[in-house]
N, C-alpha and C. Protein backbone atom coordinates (compact mmCIF):
# COMPACT_ATOMS: atom_id res chain seq x y z
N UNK A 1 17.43 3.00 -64.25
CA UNK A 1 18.00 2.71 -62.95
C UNK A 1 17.61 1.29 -62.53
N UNK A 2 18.75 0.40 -62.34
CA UNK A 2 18.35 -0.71 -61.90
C UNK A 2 17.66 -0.98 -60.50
N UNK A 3 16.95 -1.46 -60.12
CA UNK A 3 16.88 -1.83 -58.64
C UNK A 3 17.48 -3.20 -58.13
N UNK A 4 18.35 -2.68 -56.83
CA UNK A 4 18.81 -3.65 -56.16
C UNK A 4 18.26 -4.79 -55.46
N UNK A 5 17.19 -6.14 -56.00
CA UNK A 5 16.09 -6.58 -55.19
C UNK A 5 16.78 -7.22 -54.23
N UNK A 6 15.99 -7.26 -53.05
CA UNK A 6 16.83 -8.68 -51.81
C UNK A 6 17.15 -10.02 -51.92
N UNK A 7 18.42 -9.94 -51.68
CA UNK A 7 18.83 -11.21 -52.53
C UNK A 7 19.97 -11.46 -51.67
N UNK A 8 20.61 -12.41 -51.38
CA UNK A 8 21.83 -13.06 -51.31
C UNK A 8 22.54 -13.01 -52.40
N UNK A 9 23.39 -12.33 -52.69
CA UNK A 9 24.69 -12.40 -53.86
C UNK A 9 25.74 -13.59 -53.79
N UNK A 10 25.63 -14.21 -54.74
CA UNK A 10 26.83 -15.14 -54.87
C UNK A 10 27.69 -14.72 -56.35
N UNK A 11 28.96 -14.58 -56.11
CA UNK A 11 29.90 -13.67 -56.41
C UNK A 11 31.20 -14.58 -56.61
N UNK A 12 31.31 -15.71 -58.16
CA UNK A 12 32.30 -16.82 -58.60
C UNK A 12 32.79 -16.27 -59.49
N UNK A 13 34.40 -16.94 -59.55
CA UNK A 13 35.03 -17.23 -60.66
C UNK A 13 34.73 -17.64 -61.72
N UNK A 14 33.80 -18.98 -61.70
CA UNK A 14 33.05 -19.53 -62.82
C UNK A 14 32.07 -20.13 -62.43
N UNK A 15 30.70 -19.99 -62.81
CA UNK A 15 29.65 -20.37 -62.84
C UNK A 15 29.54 -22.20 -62.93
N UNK A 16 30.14 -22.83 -63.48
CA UNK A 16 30.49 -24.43 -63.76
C UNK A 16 30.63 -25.24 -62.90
N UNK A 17 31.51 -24.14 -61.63
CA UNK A 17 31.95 -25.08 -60.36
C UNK A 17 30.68 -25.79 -59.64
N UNK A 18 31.08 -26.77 -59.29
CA UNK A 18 30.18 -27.76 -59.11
C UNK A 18 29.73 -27.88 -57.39
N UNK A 19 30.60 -26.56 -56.46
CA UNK A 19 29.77 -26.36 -55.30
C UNK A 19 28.75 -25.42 -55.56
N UNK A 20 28.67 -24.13 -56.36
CA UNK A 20 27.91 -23.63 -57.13
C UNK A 20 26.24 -23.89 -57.12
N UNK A 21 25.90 -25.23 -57.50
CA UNK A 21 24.81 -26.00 -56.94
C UNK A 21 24.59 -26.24 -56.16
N UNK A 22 25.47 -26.76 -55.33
CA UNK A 22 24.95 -26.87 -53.87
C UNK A 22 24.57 -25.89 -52.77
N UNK A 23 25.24 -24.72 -53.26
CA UNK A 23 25.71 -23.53 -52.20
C UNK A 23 23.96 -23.02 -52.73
N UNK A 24 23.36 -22.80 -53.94
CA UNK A 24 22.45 -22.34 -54.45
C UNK A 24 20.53 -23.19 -54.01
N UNK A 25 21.11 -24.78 -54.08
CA UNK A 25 19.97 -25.23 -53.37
C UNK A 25 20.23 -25.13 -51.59
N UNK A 26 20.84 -24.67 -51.35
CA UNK A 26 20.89 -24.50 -49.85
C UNK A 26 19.99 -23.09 -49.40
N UNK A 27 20.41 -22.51 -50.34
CA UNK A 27 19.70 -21.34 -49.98
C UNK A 27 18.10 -21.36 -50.79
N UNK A 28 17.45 -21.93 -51.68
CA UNK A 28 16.59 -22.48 -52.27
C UNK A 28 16.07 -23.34 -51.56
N UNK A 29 16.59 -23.88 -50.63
CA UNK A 29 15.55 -25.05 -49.69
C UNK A 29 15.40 -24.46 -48.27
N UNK A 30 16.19 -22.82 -47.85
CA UNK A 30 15.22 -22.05 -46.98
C UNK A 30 14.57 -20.98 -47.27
N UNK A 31 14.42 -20.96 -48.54
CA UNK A 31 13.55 -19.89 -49.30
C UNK A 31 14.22 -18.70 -49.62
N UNK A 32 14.99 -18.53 -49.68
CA UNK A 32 15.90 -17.25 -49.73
C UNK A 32 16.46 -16.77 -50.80
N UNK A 33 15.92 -15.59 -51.95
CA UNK A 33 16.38 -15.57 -53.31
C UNK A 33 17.75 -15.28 -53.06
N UNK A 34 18.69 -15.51 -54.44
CA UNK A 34 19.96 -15.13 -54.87
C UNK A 34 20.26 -14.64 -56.17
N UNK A 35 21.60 -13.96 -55.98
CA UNK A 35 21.44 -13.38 -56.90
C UNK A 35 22.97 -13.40 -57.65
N UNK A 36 23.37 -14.25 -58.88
CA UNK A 36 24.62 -14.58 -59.10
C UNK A 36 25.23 -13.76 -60.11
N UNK A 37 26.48 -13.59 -59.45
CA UNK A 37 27.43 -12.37 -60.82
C UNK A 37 28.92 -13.04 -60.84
N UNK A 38 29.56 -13.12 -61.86
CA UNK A 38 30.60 -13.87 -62.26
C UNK A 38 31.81 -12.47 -61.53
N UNK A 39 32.97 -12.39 -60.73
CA UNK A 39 33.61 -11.77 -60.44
C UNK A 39 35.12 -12.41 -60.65
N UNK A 40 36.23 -11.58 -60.09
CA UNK A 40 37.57 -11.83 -59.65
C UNK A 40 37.67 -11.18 -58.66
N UNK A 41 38.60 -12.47 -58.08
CA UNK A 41 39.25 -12.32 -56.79
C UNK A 41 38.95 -13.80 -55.71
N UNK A 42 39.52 -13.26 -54.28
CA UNK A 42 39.71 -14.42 -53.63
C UNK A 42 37.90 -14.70 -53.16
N UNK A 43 38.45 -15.81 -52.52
CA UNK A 43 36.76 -16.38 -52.06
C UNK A 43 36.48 -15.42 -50.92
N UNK A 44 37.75 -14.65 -50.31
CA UNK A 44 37.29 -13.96 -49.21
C UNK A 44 36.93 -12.42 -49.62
N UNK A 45 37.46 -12.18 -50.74
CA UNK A 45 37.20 -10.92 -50.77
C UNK A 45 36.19 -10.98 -51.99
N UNK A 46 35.55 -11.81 -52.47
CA UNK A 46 34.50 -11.87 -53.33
C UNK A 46 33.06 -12.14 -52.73
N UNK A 47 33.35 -12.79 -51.59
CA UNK A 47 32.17 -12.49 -50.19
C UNK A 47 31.97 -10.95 -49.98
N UNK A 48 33.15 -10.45 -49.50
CA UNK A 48 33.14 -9.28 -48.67
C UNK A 48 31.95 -8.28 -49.80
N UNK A 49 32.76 -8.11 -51.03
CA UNK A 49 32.10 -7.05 -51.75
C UNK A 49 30.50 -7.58 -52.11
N UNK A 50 30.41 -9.25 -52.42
CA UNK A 50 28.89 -9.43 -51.99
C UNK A 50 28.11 -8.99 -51.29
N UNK A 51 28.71 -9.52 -50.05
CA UNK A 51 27.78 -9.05 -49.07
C UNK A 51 27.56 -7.04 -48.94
N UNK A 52 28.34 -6.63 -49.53
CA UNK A 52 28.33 -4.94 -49.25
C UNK A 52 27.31 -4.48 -50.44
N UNK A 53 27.43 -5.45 -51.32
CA UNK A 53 26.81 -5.44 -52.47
C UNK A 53 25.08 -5.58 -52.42
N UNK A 54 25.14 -6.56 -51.58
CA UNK A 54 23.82 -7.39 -50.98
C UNK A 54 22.22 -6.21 -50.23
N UNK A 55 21.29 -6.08 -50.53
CA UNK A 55 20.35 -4.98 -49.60
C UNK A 55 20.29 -6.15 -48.33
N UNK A 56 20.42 -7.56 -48.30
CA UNK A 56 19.97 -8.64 -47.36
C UNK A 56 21.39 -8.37 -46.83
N UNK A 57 22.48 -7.65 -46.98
CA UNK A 57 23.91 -7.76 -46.52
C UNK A 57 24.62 -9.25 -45.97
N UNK A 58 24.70 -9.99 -46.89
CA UNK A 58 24.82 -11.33 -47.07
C UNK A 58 25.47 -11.58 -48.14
N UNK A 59 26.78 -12.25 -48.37
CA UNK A 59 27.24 -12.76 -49.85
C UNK A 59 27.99 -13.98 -49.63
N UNK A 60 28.38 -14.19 -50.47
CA UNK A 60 28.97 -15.81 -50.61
C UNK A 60 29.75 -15.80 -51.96
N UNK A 61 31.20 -15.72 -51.40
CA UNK A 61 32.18 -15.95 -52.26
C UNK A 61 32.79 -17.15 -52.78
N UNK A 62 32.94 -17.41 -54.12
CA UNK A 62 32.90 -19.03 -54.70
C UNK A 62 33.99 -19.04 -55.47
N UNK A 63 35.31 -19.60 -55.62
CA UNK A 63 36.48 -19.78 -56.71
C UNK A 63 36.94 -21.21 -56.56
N UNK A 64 37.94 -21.93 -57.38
CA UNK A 64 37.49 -22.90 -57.66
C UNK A 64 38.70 -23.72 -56.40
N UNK A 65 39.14 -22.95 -55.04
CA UNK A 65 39.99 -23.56 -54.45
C UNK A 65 39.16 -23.77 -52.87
N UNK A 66 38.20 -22.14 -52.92
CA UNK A 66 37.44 -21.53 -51.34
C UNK A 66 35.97 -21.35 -51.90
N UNK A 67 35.38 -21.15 -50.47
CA UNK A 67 33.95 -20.63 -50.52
C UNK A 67 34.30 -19.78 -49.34
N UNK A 68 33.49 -18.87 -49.14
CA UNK A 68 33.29 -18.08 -48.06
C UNK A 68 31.97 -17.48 -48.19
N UNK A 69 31.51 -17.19 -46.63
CA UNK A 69 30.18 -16.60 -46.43
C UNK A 69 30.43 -15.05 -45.90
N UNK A 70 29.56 -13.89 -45.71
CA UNK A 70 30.19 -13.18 -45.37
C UNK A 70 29.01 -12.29 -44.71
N UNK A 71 28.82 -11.20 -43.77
CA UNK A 71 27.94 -10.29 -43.69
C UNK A 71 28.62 -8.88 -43.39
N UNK A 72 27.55 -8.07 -43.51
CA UNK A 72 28.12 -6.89 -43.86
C UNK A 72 29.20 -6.26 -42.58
N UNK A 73 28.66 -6.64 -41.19
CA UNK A 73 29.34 -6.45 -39.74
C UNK A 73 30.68 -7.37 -39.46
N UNK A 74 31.06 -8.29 -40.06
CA UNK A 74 32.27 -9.05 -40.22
C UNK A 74 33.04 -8.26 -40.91
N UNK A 75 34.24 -7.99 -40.37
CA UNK A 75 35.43 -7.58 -40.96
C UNK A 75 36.11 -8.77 -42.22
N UNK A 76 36.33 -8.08 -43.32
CA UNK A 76 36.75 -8.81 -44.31
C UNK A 76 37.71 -9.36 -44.32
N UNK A 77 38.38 -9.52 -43.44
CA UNK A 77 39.60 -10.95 -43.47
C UNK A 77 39.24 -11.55 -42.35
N UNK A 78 37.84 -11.71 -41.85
CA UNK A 78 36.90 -12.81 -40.75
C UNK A 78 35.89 -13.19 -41.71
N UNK A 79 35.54 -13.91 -42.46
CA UNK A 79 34.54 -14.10 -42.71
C UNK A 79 33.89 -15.06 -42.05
N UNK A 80 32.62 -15.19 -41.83
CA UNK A 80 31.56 -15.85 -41.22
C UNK A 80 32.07 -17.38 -41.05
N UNK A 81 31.85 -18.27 -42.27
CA UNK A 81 32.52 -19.62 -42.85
C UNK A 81 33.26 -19.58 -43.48
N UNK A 82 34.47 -20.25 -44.14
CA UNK A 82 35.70 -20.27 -45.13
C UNK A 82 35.49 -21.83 -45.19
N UNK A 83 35.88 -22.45 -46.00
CA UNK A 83 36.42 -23.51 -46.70
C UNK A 83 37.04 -23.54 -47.75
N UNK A 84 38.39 -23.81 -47.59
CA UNK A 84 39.01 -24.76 -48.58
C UNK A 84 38.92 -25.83 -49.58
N UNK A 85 38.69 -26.24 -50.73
CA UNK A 85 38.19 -27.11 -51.38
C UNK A 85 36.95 -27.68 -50.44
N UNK A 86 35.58 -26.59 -50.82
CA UNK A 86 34.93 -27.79 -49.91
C UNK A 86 33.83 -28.48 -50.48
N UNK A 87 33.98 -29.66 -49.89
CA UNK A 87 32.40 -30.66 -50.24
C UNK A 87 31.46 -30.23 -50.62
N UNK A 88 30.61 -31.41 -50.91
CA UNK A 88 29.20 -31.06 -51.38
C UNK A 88 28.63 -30.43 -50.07
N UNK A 89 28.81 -31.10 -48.91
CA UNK A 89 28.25 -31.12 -48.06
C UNK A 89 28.29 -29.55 -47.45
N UNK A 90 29.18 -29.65 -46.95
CA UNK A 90 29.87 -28.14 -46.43
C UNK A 90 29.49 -26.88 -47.65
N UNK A 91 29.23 -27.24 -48.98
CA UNK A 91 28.73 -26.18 -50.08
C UNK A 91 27.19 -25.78 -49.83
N UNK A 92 26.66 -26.86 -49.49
CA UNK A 92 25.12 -26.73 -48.88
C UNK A 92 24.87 -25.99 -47.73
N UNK A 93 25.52 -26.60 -46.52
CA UNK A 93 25.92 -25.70 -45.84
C UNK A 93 25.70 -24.47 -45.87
N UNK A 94 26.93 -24.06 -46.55
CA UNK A 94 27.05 -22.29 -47.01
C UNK A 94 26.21 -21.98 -47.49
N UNK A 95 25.30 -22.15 -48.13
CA UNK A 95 23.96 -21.63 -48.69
C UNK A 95 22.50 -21.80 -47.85
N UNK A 96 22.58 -22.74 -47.14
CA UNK A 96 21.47 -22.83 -45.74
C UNK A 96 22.07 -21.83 -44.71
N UNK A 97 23.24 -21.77 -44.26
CA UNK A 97 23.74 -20.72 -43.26
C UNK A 97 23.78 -19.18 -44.03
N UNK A 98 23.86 -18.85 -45.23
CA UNK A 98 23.94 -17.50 -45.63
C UNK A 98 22.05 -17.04 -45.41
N UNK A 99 21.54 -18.25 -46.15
CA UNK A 99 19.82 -18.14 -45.90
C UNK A 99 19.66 -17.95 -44.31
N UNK A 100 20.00 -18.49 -43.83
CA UNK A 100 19.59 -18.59 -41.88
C UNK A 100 20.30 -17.01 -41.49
N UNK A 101 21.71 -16.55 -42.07
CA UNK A 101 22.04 -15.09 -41.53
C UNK A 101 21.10 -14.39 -41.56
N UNK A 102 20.40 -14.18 -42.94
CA UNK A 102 19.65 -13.16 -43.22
C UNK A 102 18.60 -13.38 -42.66
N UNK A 103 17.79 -14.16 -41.94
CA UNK A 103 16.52 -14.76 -41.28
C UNK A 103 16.84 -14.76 -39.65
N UNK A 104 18.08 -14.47 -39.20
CA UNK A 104 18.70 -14.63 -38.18
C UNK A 104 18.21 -15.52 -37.09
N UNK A 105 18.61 -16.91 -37.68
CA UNK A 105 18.13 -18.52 -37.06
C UNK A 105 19.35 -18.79 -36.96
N UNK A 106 19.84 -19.80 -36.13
CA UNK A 106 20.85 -20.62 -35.94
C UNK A 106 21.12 -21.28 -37.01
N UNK A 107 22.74 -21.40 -37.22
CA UNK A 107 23.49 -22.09 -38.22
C UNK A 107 23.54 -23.71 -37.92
N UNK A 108 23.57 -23.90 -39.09
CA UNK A 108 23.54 -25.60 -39.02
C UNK A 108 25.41 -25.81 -38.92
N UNK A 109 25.40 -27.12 -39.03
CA UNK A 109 26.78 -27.61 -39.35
C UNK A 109 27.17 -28.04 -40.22
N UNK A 110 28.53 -27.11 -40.35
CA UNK A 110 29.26 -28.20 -41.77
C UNK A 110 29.62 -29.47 -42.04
């Protein structure tokens, strides 16, 4: 039996994408483990099942067009953050704000 440890799930198309890193030291520079699994589907609905997925109920959906953040009390066509092709910047972001959900601190800006 596996155990589910607390983690932030991040939940991509492909591991390569290059917000991927950023979204990962974001959450690495507020201390917050993760936990990555290669999936299909949209950035919004690859959040959703993260985060349901998640014991920290937190996920972050990654494909190579969106990102999305997600928690378990958001309805899955609201997610938390969405972006569209986004930046480095805004990828960091998403990974400091998925870390801050689960710590429940105020979100920074994209």
């Amino acid at each position: 039996m596996e155990m589910n440890k607390p983690a932030v799930h991040v939940y991509t198309t492909d591991e390569r994408l290059p917000s991927l890193a950023e979204i990962c030291a974001g959450l690495e520079e507020e201390g917050v483990p993760w936990k990555l699994l290669r999936a299909e589907g949209t950035a919004k609905e690859l959040a959703y099942r993260a985060a349901q997925d998640s014991v920290l109920e937190t996920g972050i959906g990654l494909t190579g067009q969106a990102a999305a953040l997600q928690v378990c009390r958001v309805p899955a066509e609201r997610p938390v953050f969405f972006f569209a092709n986004p930046t480095a910047r805004q990828s960091r972001a998403l990974g400091i704000n998925a870390a801050r959900a689960v710590k429940k601190r105020r979100f920074v800006e994209a």
